[in-house]
C-alpha atoms as a PDB file:
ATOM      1  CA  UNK A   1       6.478  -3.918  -0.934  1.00  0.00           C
ATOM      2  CA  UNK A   2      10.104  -5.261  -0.252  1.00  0.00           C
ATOM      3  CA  UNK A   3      10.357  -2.074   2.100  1.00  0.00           C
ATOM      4  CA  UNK A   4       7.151  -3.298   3.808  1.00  0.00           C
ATOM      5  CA  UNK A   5       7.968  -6.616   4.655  1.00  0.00           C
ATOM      6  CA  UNK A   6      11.366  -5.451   5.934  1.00  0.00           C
ATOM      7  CA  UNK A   7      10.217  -3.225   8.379  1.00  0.00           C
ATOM      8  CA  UNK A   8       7.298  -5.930   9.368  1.00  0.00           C
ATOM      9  CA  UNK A   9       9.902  -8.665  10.319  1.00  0.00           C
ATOM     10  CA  UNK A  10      12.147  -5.888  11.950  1.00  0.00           C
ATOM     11  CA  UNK A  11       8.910  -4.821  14.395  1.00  0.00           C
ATOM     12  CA  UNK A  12       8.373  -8.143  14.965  1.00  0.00           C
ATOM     13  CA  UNK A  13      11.708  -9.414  15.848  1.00  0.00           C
ATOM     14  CA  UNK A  14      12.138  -6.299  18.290  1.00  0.00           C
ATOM     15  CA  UNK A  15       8.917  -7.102  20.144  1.00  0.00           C
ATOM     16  CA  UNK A  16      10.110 -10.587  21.037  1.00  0.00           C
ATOM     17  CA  UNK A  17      10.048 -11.145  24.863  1.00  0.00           C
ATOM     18  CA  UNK A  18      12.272 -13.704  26.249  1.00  0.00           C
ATOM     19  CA  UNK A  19      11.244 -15.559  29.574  1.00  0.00           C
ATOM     20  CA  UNK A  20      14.036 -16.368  31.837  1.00  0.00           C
ATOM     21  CA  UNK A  21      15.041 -19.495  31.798  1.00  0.00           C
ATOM     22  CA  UNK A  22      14.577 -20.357  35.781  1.00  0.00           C
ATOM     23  CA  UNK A  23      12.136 -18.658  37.771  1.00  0.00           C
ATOM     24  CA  UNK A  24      11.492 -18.731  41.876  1.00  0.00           C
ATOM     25  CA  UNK A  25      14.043 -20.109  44.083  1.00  0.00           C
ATOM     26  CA  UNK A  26      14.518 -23.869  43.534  1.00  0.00           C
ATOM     27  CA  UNK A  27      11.668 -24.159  41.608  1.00  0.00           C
ATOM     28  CA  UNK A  28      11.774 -25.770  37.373  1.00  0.00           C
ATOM     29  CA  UNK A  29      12.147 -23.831  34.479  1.00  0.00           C
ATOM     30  CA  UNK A  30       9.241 -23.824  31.989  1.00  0.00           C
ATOM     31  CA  UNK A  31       9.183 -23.784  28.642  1.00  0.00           C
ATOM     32  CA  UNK A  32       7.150 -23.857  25.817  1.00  0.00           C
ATOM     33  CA  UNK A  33       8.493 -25.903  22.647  1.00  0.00           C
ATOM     34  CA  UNK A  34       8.349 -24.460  18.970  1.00  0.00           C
ATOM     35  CA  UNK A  35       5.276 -24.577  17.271  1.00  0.00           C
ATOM     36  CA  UNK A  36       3.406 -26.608  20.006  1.00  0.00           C
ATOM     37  CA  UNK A  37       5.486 -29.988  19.316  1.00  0.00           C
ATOM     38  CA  UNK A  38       6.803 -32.039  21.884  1.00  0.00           C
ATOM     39  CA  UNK A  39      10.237 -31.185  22.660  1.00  0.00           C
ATOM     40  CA  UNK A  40      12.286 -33.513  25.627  1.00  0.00           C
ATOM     41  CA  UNK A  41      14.763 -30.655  26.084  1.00  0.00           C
ATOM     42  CA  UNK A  42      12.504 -27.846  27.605  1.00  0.00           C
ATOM     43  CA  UNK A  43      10.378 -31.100  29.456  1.00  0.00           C
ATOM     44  CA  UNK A  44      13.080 -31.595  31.425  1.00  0.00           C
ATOM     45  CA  UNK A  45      12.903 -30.242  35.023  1.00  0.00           C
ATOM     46  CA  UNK A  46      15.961 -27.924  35.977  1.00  0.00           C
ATOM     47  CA  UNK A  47      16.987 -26.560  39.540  1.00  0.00           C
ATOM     48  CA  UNK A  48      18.362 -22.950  40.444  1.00  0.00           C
ATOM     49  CA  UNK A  49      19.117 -24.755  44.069  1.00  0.00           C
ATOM     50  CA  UNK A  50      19.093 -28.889  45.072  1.00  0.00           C
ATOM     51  CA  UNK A  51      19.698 -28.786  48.637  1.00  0.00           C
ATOM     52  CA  UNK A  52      19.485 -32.809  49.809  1.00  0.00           C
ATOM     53  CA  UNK A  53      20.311 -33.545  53.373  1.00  0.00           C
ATOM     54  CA  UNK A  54      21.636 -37.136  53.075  1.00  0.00           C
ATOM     55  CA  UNK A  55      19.281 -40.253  53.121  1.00  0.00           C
ATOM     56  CA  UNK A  56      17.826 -43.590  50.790  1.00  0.00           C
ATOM     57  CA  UNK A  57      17.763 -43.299  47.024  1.00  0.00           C
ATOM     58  CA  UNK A  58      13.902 -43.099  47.637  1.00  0.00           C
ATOM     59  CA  UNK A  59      14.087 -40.291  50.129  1.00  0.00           C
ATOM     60  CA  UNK A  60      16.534 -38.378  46.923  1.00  0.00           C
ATOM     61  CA  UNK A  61      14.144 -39.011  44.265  1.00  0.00           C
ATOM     62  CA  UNK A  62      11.045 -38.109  46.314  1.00  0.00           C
ATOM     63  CA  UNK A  63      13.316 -34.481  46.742  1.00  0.00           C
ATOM     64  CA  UNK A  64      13.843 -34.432  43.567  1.00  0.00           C
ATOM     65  CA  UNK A  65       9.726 -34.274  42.870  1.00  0.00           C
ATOM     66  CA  UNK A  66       9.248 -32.172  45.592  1.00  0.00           C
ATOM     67  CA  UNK A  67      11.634 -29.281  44.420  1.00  0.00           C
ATOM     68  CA  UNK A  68      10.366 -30.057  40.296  1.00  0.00           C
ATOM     69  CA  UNK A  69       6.700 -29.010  41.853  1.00  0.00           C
ATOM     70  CA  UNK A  70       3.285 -29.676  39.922  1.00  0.00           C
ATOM     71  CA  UNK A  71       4.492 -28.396  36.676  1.00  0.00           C
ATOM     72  CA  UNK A  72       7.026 -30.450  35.791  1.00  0.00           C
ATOM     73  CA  UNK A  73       7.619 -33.728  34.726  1.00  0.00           C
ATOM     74  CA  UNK A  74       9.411 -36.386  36.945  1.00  0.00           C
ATOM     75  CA  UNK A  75       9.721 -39.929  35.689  1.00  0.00           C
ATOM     76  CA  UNK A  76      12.121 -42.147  37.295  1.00  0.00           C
ATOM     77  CA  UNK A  77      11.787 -45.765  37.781  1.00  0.00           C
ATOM     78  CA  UNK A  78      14.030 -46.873  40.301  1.00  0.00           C
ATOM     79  CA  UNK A  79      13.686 -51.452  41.527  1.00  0.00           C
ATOM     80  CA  UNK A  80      12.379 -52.237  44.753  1.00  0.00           C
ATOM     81  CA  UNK A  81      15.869 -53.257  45.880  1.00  0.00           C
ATOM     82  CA  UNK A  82      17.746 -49.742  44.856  1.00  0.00           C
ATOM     83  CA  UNK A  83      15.432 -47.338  47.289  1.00  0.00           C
ATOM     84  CA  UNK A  84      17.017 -48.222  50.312  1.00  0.00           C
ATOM     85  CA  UNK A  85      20.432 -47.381  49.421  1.00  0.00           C
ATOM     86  CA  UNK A  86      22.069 -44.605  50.934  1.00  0.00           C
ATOM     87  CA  UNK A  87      22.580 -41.015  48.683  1.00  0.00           C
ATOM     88  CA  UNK A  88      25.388 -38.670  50.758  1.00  0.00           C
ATOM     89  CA  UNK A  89      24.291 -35.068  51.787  1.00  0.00           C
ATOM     90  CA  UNK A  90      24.582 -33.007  47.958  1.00  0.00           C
ATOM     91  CA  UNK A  91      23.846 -29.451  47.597  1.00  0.00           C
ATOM     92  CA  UNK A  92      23.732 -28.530  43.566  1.00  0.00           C
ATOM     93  CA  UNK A  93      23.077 -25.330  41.753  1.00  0.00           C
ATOM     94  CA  UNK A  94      21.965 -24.472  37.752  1.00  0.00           C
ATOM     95  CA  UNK A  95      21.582 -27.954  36.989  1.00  0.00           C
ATOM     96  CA  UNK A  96      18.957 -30.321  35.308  1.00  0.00           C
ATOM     97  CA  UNK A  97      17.570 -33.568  36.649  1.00  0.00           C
ATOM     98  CA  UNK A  98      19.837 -35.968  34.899  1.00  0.00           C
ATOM     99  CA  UNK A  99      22.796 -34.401  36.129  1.00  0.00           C
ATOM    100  CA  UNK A 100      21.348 -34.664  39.952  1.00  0.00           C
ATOM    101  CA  UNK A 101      20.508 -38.207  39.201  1.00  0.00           C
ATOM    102  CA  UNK A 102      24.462 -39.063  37.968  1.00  0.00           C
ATOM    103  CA  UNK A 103      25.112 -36.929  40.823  1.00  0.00           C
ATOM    104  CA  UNK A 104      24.063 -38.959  43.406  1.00  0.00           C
ATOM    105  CA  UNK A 105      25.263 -42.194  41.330  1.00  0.00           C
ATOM    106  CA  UNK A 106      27.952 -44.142  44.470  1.00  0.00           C
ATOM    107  CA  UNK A 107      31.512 -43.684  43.760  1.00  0.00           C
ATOM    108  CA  UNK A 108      32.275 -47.611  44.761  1.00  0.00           C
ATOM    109  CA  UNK A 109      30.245 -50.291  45.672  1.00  0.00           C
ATOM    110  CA  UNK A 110      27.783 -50.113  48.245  1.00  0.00           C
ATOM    111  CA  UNK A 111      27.471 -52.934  50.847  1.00  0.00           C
ATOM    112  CA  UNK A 112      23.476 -53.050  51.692  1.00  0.00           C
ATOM    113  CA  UNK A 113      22.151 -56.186  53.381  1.00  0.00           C
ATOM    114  CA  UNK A 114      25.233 -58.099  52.827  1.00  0.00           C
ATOM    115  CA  UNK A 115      25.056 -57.982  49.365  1.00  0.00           C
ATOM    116  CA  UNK A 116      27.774 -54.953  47.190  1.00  0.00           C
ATOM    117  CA  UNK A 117      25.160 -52.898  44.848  1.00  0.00           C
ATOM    118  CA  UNK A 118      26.068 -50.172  42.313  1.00  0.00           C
ATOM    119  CA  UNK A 119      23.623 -48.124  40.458  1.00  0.00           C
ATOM    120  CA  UNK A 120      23.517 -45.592  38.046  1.00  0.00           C
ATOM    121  CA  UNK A 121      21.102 -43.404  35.684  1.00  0.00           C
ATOM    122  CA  UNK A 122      20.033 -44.359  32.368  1.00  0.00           C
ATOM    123  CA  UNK A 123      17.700 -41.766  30.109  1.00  0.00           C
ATOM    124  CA  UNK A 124      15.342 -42.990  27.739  1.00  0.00           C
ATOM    125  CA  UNK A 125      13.931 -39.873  25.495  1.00  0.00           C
ATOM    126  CA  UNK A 126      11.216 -40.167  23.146  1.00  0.00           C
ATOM    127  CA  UNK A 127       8.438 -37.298  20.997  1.00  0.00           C
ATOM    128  CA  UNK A 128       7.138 -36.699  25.322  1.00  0.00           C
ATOM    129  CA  UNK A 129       9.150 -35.992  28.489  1.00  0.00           C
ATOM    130  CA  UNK A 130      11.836 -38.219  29.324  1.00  0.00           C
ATOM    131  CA  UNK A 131      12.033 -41.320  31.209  1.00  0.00           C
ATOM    132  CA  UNK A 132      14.863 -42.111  33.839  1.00  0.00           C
ATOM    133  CA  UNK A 133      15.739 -45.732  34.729  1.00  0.00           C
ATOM    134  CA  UNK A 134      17.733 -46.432  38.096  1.00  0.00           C
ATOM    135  CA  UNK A 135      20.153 -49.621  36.720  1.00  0.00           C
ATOM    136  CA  UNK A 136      21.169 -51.709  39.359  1.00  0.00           C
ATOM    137  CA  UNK A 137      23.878 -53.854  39.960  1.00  0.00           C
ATOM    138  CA  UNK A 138      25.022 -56.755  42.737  1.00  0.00           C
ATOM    139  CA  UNK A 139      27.757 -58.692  43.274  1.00  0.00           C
ATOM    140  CA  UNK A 140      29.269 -60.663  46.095  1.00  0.00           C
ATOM    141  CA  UNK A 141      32.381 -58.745  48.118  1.00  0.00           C
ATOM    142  CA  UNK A 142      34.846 -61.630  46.102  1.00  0.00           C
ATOM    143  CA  UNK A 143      34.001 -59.860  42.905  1.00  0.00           C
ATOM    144  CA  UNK A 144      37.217 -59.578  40.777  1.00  0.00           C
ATOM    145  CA  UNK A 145      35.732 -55.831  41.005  1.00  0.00           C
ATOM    146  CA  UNK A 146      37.502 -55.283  44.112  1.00  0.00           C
ATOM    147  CA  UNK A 147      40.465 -56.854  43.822  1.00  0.00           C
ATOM    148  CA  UNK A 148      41.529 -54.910  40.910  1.00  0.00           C
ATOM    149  CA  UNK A 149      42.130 -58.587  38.799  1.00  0.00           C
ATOM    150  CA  UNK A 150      40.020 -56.988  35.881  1.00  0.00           C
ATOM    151  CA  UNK A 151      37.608 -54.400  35.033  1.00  0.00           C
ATOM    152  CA  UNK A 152      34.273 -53.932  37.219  1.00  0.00           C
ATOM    153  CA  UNK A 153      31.035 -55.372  35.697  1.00  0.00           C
ATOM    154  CA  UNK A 154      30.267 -54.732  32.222  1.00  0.00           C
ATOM    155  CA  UNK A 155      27.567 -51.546  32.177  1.00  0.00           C
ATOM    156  CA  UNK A 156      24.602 -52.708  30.647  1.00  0.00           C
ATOM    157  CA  UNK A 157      23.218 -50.780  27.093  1.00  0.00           C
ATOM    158  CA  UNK A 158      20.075 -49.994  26.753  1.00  0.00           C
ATOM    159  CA  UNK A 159      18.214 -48.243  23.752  1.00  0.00           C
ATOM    160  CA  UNK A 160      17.306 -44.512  23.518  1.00  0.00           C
ATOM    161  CA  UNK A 161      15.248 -42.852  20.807  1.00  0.00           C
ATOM    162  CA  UNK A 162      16.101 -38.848  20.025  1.00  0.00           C
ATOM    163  CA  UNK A 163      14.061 -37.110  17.537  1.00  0.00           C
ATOM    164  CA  UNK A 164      16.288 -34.559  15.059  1.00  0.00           C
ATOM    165  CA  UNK A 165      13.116 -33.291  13.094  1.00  0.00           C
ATOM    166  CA  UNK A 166      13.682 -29.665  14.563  1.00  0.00           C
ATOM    167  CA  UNK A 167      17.570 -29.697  13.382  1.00  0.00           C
ATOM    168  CA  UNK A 168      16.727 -30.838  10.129  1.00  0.00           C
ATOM    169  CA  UNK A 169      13.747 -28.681   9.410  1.00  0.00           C
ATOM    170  CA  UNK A 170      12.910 -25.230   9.242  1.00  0.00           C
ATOM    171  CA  UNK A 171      15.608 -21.720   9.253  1.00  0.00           C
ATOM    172  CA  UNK A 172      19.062 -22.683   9.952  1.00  0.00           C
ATOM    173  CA  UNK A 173      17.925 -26.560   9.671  1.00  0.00           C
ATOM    174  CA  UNK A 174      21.130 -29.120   9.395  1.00  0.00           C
ATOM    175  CA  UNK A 175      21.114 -32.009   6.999  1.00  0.00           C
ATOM    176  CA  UNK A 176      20.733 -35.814   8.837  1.00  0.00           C
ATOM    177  CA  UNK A 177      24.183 -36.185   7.873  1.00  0.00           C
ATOM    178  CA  UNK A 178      25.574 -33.624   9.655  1.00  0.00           C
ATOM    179  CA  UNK A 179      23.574 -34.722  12.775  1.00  0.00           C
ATOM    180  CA  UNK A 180      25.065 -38.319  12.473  1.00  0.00           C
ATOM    181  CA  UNK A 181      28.111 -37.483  11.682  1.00  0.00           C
ATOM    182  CA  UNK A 182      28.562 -35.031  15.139  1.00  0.00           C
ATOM    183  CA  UNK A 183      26.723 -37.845  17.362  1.00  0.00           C
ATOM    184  CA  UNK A 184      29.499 -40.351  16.097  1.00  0.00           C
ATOM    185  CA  UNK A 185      32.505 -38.149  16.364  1.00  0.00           C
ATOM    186  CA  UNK A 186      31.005 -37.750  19.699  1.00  0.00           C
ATOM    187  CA  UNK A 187      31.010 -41.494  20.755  1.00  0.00           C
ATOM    188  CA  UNK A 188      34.253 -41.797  19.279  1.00  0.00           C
ATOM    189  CA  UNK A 189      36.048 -39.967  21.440  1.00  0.00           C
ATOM    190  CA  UNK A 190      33.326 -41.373  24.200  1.00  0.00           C
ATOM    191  CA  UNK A 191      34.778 -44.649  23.485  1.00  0.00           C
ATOM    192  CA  UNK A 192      32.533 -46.133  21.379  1.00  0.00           C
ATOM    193  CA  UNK A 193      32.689 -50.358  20.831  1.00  0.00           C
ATOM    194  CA  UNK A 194      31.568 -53.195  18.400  1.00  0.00           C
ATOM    195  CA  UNK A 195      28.400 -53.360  20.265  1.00  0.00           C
ATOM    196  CA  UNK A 196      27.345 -49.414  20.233  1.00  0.00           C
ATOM    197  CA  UNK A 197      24.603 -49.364  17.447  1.00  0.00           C
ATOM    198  CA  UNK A 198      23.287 -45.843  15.860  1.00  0.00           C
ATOM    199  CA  UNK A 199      20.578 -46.117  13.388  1.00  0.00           C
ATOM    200  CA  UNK A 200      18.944 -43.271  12.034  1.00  0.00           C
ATOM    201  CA  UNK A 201      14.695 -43.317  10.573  1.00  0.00           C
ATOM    202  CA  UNK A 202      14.638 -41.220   7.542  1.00  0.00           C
ATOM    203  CA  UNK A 203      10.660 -41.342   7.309  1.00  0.00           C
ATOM    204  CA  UNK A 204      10.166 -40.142  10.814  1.00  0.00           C
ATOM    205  CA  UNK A 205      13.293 -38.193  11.820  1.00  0.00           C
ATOM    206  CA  UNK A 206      14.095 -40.260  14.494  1.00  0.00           C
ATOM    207  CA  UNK A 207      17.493 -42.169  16.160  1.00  0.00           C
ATOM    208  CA  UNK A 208      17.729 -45.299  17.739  1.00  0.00           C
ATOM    209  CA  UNK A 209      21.023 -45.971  19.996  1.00  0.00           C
ATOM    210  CA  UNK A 210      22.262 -49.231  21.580  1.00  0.00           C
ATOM    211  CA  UNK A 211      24.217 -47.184  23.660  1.00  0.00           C
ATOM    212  CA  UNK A 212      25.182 -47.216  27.407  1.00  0.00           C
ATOM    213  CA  UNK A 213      24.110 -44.706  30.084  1.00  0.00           C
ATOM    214  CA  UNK A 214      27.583 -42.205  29.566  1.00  0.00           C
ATOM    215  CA  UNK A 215      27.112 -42.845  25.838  1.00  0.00           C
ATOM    216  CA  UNK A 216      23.123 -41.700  25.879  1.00  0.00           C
ATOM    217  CA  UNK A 217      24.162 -38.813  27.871  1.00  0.00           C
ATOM    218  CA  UNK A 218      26.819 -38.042  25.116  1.00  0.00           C
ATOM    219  CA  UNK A 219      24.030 -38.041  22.574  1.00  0.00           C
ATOM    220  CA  UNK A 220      21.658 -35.988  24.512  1.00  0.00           C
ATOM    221  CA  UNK A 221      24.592 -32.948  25.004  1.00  0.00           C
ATOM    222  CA  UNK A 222      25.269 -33.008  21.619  1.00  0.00           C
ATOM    223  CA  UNK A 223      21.642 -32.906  20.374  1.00  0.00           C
ATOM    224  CA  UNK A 224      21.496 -30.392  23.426  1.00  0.00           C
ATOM    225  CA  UNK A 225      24.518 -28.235  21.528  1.00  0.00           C
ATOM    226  CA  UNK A 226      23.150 -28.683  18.194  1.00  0.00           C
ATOM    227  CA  UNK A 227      20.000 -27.258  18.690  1.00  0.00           C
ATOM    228  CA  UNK A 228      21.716 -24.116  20.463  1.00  0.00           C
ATOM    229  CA  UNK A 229      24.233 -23.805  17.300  1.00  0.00           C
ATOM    230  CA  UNK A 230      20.652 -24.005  15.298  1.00  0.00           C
ATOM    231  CA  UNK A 231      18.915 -21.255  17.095  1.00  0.00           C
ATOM    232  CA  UNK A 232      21.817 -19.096  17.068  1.00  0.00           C
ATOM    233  CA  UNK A 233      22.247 -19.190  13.098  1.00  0.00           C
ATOM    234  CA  UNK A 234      17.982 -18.449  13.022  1.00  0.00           C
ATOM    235  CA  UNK A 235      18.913 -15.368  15.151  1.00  0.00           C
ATOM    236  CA  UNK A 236      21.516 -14.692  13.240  1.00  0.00           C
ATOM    237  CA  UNK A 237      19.178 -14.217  10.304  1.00  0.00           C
ATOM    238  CA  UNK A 238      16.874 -12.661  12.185  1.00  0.00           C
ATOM    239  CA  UNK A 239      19.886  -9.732  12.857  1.00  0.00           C
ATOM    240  CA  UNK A 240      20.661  -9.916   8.777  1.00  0.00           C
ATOM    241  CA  UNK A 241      17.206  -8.601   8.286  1.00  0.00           C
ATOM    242  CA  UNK A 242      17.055  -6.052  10.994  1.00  0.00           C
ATOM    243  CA  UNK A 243      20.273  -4.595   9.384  1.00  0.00           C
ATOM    244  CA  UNK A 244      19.141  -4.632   6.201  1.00  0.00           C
ATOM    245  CA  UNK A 245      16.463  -2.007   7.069  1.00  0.00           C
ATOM    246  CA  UNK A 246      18.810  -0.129   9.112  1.00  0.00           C
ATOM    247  CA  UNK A 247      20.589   0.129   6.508  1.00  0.00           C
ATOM    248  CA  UNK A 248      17.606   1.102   4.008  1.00  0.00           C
ATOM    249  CA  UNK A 249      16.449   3.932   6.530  1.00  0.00           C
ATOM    250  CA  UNK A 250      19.855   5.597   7.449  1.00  0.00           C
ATOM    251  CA  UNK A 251      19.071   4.177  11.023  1.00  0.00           C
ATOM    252  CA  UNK A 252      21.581   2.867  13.927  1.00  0.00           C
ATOM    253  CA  UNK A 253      19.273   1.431  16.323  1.00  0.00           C
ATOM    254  CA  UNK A 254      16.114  -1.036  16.514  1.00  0.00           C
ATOM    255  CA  UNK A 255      15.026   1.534  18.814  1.00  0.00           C
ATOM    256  CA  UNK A 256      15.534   4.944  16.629  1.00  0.00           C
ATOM    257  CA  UNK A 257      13.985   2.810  13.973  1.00  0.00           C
ATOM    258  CA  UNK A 258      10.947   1.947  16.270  1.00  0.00           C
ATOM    259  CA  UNK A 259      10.668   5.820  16.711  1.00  0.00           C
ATOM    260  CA  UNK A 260      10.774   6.641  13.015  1.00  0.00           C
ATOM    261  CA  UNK A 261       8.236   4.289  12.534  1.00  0.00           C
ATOM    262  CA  UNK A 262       5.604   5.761  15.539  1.00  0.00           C
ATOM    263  CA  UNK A 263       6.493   9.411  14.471  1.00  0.00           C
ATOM    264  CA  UNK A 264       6.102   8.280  10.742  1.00  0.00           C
ATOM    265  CA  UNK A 265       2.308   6.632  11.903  1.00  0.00           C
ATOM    266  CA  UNK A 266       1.194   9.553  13.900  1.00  0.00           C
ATOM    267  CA  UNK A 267       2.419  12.254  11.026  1.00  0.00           C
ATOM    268  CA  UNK A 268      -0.392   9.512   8.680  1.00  0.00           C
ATOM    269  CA  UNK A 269      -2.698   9.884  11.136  1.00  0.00           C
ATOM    270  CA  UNK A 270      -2.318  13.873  11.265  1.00  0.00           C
ATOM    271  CA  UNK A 271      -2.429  13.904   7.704  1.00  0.00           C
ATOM    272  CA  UNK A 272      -5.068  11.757   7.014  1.00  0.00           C
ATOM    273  CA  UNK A 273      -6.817  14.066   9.511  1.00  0.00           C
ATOM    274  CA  UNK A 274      -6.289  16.901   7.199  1.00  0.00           C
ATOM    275  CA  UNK A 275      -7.852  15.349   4.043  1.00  0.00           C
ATOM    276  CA  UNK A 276     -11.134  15.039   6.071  1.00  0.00           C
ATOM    277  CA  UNK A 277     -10.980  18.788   7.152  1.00  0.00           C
ATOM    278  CA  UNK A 278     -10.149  19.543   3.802  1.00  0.00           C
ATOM    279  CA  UNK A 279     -12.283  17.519   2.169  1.00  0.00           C
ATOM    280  CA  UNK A 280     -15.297  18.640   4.533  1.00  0.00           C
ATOM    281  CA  UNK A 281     -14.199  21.924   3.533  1.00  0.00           C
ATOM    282  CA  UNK A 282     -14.896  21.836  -0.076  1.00  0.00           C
ATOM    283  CA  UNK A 283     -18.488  20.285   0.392  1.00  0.00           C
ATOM    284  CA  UNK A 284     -18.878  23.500   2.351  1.00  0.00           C
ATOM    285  CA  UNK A 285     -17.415  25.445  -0.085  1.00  0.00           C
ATOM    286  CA  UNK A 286     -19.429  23.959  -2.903  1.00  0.00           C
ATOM    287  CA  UNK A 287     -22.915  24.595  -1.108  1.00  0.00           C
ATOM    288  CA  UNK A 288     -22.061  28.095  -0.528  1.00  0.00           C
ATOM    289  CA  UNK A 289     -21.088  28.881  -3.847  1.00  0.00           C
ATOM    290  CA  UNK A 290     -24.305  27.071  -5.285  1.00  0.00           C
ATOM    291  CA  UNK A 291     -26.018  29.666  -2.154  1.00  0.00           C
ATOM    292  CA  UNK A 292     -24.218  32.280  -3.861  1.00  0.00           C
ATOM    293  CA  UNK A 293     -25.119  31.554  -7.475  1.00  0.00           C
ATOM    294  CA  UNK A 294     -29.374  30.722  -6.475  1.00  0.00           C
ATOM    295  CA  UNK A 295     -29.539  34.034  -4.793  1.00  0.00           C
ATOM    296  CA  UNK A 296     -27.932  36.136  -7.985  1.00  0.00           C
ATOM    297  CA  UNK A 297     -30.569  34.464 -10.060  1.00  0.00           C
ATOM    298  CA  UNK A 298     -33.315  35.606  -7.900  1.00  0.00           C
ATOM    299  CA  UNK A 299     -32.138  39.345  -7.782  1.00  0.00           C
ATOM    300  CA  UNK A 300     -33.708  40.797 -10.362  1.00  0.00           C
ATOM    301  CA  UNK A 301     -32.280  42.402 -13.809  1.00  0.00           C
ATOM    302  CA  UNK A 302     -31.052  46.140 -14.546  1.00  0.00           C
ATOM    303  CA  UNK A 303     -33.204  46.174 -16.821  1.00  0.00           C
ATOM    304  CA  UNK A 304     -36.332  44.426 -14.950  1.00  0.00           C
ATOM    305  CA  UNK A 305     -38.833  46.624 -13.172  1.00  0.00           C
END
């Protein structure tokens, strides 16, 4: 039975197609999360090719929907004020749609309208696909901010909320702790303050951060890295198994073993073909012999007349 199973999970596991990750020029990749549930990793729109001629931050994010297409998911919500400022000319390969958005984030202040404005990309992520929030920022061109007196405006926090039910569940799941403890050594090093909050839901798997927008997109890599590390120790299982029946049936390959199998399944088949000839040939067998025997007993005797 143990032999059975073996060689089930090692057919399986060799039949397993993988679907590249991007697909037509410039165009999302798509991907389907595990078991049907919601996951804001594989939601997230991600571009072989961002080609962006120069223009307003509403001209960039409209680009930005045009390239994701139909399929994917693009929520941004970007103030009245922030559409009209200018985004320089950015051409960006193999990247996702948070990274264009910090892209395209202004290197200094921006004078619009007589008024300095900075903005930059905040991620809120939650069970569906993620939600991007343009933060903007004005001050006056006597800001201490560009005399170099202090430090530039303080960058606001806002809260995110990750789910870590698929790290802590199933093969190769990770224990809370160990999540925690990886998203704090992260913001350590990130810089985090007094005022940086983590709190984790043990009833509901999920994480609530006070965090800013550098510190959320700390979180989100290493969630990101975590669930790669994950996957790679349930393959790595996956491989412990194959070689087990390797092993068992004196076999180098998935694909020799493959072979065995089909010749083994079509040498049943042949056989099993046999026991009907053979068992058809008995029944014929049987009636001639019972031929045989009625016609002696009509014959008559030696002795009859």
């Amino acid at each position: 039975m143990r032999m059975k199973q073996l060689l089930m999970a090692a057919l399986m596991a060799t039949t397993f197609v993988v679907v590249p990750a991007f697909g037509q020029e410039g165009q999302p990749r798509q991907a389907a999360s595990r078991q049907g549930a919601p996951d804001h990793q594989n939601m997230t729109p991600q571009f072989r090719l961002l080609d962006f001629k120069g223009g307003t931050l509403a001209k960039f994010i409209d680009t930005l929907r045009e390239v994701a297409g139909d399929q994917q998911v693009v929520n941004i919500i970007v103030p009245e004020k922030a559409k009209a400022l200018p985004v320089p000319e950015l051409q960006l390969r193999e990247i996702d749609l948070y990274t264009a958005l910090r892209a395209a984030e202004p290197v200094g202040p921006v004078l619009h309208d007589g008024t300095y404005y900075e903005w930059s990309a905040g991620r809120l992520a939650g069970e569906g696909a993620p939600v991007y929030v343009i933060e903007l920022r004005s001050f006056s061109a006597g800001h201490p901010a560009f005399k170099g007196e202090q430090t530039p405006p303080e960058v606001q926090k806002h809260t995110a909320v990750h789910t870590i039910t698929e790290l802590t569940t199933g093969t190769g799941a990770m224990s809370a702790d160990d999540v925690l403890s990886a998203i704090q050594a992260a913001l350590a090093i990130e810089g985090a303050d007094d005022e940086t909050k983590i709190r984790y839901h043990e009833e509901t798997g999920l994480i609530f951060a006070r965090v800013t927008p550098d510190q959320g997109s700390v979180i989100e890599l290493t969630l990101s890295n975590l669930q790669r590390s994950m996957r790679a120790r349930e393959q790595g299982s996956r491989r412990s198994q194959i070689q087990q029946v390797l092993d068992m049936t004196n076999t180098k390959t998935t694909e020799e073993l493959i072979t065995r199998v089909n010749y083994a399944d079509e040498m049943r088949h042949r056989v099993l073909d046999l026991q009907r000839t053979i068992a058809q040939l008995k029944d014929q067998i049987i009636k001639l012999q019972a031929e045989l025997d009625r016609r002696r007993d009509d014959e008559p005797g030696e002795g009859g007349d």
